[in-house]
N, C-alpha and C. Protein backbone atom coordinates (compact mmCIF):
# COMPACT_ATOMS: atom_id res chain seq x y z
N UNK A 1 -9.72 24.30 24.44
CA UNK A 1 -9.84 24.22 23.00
C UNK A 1 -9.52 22.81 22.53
N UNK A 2 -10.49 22.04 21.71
CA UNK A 2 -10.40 20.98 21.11
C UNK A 2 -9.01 20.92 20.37
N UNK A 3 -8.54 20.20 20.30
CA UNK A 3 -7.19 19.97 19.21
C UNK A 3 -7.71 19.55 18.10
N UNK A 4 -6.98 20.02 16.63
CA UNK A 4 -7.17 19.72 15.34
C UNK A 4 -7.21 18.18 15.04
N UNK A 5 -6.14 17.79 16.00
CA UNK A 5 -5.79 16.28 15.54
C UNK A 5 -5.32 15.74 16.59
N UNK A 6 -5.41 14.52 17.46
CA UNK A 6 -4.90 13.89 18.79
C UNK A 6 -3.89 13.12 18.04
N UNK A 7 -3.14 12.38 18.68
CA UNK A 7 -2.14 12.04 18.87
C UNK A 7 -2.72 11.00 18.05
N UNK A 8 -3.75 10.19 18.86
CA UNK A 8 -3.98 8.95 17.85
C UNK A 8 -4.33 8.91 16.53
N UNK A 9 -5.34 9.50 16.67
CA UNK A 9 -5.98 10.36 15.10
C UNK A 9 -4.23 10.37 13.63
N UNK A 10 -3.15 11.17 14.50
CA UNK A 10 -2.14 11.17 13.16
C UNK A 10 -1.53 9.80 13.22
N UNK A 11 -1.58 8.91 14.69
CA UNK A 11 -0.72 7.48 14.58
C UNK A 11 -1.80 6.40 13.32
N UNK A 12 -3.07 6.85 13.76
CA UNK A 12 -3.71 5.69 12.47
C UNK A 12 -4.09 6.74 11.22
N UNK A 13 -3.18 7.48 10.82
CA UNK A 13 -3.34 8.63 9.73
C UNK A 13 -1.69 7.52 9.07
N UNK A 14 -0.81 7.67 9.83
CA UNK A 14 0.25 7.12 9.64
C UNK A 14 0.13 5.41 8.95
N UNK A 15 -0.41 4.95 10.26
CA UNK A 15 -0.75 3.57 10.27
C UNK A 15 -1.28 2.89 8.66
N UNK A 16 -2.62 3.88 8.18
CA UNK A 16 -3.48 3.66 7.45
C UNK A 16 -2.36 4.02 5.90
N UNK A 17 -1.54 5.18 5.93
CA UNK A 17 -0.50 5.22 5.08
C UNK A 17 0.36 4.29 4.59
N UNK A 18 0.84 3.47 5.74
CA UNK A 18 2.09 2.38 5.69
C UNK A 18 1.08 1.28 5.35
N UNK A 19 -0.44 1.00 5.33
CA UNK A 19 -1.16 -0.41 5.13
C UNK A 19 -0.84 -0.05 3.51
N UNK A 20 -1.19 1.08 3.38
CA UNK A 20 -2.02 1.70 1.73
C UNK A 20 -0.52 1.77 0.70
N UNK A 21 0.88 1.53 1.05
CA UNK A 21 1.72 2.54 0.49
C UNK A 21 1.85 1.33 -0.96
N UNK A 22 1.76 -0.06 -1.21
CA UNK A 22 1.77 -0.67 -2.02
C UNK A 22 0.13 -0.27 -2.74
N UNK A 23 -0.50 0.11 -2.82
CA UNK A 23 -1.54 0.74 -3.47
C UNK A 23 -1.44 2.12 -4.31
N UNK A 24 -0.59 2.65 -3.79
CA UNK A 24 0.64 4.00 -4.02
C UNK A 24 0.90 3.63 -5.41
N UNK A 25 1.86 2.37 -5.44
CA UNK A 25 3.11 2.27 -6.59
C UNK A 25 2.21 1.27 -7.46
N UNK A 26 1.11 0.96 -7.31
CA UNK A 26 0.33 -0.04 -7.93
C UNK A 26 -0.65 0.65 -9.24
N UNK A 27 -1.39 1.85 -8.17
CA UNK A 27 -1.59 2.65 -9.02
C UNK A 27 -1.14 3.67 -9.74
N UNK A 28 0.27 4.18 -9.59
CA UNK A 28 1.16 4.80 -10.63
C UNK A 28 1.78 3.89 -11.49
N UNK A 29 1.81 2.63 -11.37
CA UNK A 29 2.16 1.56 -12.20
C UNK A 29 1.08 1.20 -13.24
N UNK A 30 -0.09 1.70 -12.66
CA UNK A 30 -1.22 1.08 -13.92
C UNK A 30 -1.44 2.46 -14.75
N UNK A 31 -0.91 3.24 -14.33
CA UNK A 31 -1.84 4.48 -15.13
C UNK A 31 -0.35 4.95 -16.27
N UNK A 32 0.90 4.21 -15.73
CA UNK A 32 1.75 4.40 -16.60
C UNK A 32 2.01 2.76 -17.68
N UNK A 33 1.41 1.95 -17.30
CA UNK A 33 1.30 0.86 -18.36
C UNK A 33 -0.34 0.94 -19.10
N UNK A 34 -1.00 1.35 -18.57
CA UNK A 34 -2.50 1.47 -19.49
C UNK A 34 -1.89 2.97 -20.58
N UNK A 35 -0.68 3.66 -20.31
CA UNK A 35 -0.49 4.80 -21.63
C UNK A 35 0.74 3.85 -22.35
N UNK A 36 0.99 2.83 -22.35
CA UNK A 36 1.67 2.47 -23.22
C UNK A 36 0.76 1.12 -23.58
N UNK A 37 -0.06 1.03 -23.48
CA UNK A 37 -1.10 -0.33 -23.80
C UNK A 37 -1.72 0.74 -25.08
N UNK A 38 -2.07 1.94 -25.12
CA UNK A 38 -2.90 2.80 -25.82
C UNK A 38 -1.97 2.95 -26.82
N UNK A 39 -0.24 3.26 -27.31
CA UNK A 39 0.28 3.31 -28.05
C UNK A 39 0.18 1.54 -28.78
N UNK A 40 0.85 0.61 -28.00
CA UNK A 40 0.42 -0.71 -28.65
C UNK A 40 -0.56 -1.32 -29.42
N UNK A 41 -1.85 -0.67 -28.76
CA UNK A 41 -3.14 -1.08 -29.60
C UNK A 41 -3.31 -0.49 -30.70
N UNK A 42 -2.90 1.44 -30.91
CA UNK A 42 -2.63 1.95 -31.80
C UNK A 42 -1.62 1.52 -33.01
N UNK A 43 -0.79 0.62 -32.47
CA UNK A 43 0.14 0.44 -33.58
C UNK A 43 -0.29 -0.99 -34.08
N UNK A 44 -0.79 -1.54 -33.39
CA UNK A 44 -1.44 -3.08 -33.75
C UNK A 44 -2.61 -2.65 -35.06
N UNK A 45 -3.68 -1.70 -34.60
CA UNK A 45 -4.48 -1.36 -35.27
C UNK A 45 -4.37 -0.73 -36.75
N UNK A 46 -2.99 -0.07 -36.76
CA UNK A 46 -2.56 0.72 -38.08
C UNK A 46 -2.16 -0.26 -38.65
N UNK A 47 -1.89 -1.32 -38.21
CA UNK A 47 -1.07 -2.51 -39.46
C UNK A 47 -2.67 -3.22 -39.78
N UNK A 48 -3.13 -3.49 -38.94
CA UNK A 48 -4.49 -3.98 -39.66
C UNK A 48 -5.91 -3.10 -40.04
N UNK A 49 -5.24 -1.90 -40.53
CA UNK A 49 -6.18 -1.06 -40.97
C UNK A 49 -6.01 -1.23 -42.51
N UNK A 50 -6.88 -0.59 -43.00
CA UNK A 50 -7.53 -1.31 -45.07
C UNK A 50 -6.24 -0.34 -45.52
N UNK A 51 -5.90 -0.79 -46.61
CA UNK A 51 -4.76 -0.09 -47.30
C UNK A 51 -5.03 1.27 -47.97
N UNK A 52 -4.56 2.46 -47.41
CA UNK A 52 -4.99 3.59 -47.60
C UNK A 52 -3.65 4.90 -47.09
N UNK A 53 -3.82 6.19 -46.93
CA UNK A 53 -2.84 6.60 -46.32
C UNK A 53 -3.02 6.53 -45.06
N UNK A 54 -1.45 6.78 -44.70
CA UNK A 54 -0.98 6.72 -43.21
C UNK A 54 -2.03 7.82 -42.15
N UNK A 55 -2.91 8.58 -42.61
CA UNK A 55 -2.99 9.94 -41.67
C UNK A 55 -4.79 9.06 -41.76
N UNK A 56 -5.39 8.11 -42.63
CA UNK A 56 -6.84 7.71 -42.54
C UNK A 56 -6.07 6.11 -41.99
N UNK A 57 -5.14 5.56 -42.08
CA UNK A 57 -4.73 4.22 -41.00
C UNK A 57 -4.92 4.71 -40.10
N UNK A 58 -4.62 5.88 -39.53
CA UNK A 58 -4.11 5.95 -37.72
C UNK A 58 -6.00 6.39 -37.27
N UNK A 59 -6.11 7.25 -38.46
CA UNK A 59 -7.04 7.60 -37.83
C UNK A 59 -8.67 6.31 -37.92
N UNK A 60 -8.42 5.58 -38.70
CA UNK A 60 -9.39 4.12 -38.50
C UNK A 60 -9.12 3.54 -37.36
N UNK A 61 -7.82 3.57 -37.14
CA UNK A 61 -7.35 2.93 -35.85
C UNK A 61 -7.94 3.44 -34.77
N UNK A 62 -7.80 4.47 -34.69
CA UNK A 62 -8.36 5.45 -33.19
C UNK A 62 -9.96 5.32 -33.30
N UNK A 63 -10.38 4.88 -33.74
CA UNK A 63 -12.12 5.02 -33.86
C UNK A 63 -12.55 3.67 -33.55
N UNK A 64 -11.69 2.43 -33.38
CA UNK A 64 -11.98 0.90 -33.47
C UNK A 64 -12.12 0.78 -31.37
N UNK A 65 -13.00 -0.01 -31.52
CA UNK A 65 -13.50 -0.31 -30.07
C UNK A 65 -12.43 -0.58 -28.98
N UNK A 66 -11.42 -1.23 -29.02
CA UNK A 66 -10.25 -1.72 -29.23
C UNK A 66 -9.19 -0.56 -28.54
N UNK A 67 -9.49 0.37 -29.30
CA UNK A 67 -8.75 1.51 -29.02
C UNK A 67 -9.15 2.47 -27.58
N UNK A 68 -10.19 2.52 -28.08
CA UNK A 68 -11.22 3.63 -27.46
C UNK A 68 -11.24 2.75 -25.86
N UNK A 69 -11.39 1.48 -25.86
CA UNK A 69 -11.30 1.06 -24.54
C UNK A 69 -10.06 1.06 -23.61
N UNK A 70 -9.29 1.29 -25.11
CA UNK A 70 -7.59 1.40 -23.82
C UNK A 70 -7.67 3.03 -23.53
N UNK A 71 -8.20 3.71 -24.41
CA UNK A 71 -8.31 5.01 -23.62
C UNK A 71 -8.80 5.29 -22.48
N UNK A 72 -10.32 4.47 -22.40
CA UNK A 72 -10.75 4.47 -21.08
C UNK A 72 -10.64 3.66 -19.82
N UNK A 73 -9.39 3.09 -20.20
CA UNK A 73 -8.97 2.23 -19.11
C UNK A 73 -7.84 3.24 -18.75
N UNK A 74 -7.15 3.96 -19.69
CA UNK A 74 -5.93 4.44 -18.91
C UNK A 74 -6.77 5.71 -18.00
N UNK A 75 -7.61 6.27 -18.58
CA UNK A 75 -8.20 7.50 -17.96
C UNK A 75 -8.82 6.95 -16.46
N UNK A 76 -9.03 5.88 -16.38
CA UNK A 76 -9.95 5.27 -14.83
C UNK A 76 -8.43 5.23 -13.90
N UNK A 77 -7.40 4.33 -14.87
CA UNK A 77 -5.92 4.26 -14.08
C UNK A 77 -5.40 5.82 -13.60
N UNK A 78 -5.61 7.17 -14.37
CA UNK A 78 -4.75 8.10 -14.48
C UNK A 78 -5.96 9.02 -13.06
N UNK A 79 -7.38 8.93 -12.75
CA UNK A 79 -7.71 9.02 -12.22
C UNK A 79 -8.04 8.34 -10.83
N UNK A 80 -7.36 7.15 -10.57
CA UNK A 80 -7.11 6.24 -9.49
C UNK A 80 -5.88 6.96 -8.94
N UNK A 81 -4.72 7.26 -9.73
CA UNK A 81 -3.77 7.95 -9.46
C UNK A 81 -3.66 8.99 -8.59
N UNK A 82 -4.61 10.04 -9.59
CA UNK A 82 -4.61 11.14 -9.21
C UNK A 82 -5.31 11.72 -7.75
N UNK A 83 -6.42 10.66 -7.61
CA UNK A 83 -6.98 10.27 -6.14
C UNK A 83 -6.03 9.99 -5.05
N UNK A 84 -5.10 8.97 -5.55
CA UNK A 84 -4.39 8.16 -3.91
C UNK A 84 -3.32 9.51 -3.72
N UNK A 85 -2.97 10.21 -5.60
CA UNK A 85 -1.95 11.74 -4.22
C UNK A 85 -2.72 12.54 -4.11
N UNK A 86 -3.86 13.07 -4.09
CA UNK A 86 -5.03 13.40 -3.38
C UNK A 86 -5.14 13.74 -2.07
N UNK A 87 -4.91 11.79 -1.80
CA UNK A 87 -4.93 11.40 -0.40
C UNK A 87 -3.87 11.82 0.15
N UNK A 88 -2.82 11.61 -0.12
CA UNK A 88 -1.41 11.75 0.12
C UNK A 88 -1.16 13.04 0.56
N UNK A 89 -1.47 14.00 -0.40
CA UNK A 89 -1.39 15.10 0.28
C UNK A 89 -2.23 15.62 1.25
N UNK A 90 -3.70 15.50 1.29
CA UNK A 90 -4.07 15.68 2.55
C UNK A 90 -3.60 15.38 3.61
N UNK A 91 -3.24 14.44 3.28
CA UNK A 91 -2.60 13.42 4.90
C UNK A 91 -1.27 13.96 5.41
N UNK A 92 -0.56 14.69 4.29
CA UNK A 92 0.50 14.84 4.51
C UNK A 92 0.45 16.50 4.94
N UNK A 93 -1.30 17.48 5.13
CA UNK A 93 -0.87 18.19 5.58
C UNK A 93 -1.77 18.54 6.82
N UNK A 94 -2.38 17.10 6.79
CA UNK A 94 -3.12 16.95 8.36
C UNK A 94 -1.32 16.74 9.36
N UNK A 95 -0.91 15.99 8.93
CA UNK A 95 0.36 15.72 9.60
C UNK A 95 0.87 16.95 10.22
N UNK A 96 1.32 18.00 8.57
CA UNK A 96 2.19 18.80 8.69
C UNK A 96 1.68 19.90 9.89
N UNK A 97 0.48 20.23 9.87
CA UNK A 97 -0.17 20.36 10.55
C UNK A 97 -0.34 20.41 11.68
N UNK A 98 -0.19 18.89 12.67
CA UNK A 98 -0.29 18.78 13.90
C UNK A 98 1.50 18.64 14.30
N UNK A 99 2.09 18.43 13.52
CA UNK A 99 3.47 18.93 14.08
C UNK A 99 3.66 20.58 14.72
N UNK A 100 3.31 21.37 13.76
CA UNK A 100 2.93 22.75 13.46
C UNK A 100 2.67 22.77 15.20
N UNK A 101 1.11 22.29 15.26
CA UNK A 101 0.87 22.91 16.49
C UNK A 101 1.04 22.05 17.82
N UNK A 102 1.81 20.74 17.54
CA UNK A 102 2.47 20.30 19.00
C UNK A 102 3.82 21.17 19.13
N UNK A 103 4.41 21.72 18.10
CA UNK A 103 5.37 22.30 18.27
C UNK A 103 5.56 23.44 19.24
N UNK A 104 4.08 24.14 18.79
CA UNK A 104 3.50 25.56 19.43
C UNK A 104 3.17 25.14 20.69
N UNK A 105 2.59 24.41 20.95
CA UNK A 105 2.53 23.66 22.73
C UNK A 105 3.29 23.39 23.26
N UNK A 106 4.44 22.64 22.56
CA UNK A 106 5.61 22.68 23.08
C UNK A 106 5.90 23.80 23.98
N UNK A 107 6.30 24.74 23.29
CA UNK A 107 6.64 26.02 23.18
C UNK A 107 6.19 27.36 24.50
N UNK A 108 4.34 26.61 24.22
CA UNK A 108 4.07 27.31 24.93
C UNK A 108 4.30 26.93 26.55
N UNK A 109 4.17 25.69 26.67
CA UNK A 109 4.42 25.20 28.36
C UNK A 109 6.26 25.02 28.71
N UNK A 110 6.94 25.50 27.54
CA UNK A 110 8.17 25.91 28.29
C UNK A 110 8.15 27.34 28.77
N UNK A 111 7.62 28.00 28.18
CA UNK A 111 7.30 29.48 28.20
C UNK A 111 7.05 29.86 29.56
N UNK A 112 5.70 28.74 30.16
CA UNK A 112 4.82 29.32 31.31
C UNK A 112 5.61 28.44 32.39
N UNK A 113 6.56 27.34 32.10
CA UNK A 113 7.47 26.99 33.59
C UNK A 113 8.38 27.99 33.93
């Protein structure tokens, strides 16, 4: 029977983890500064919105190009995110995985000495 995963297969599963892990904190770093770039622009925008009430400021604000692009920058960041633990967890249960069943091999060739 083929094995799920060889030995090498989880060392460059590992390997490819420890290249990637600053890509990790890079992209939870952008997807949590692109949601406070979206409050900033919002509040930049309400002071230079036409003199009117507070509930048609915010909401001129949210409709200005300006705005709408920090939305879709945080949404590309919050989905970069959500990809690399994605990855993370797959990887982490290809791993869990081949522990699982070197364990069981283990196991089994103490069994049959």
């Amino acid at each position: 029977m083929k094995p799920l995963l060889t030995e090498q297969q989880v060392e460059a599963l590992f390997d490819w983890m420890n290249a990637h892990s600053e890509e990790f904190g890079l992209a939870r770093g952008r997807a949590i500064r692109t949601k406070y770039r979206i409050d900033i622009v919002e509040s930049k925008l309400v002071l230079d919105a036409p003199e009117t009430t507070d509930a048609r400021r915010k909401a001129w604000a949210r409709t200005q190009e300006e705005y709408e692009q920090a939305c879709n920058d945080h949404a590309d960041a919050e989905a970069a995110w959500e990809n690399m633990k994605e990855i993370s967890k797959k990887f982490g249960l290809m791993s869990e995985a081949w522990r699982t069943i070197s364990a069981n091999d283990r196991g089994i060739m103490r069994a049959v000495r």
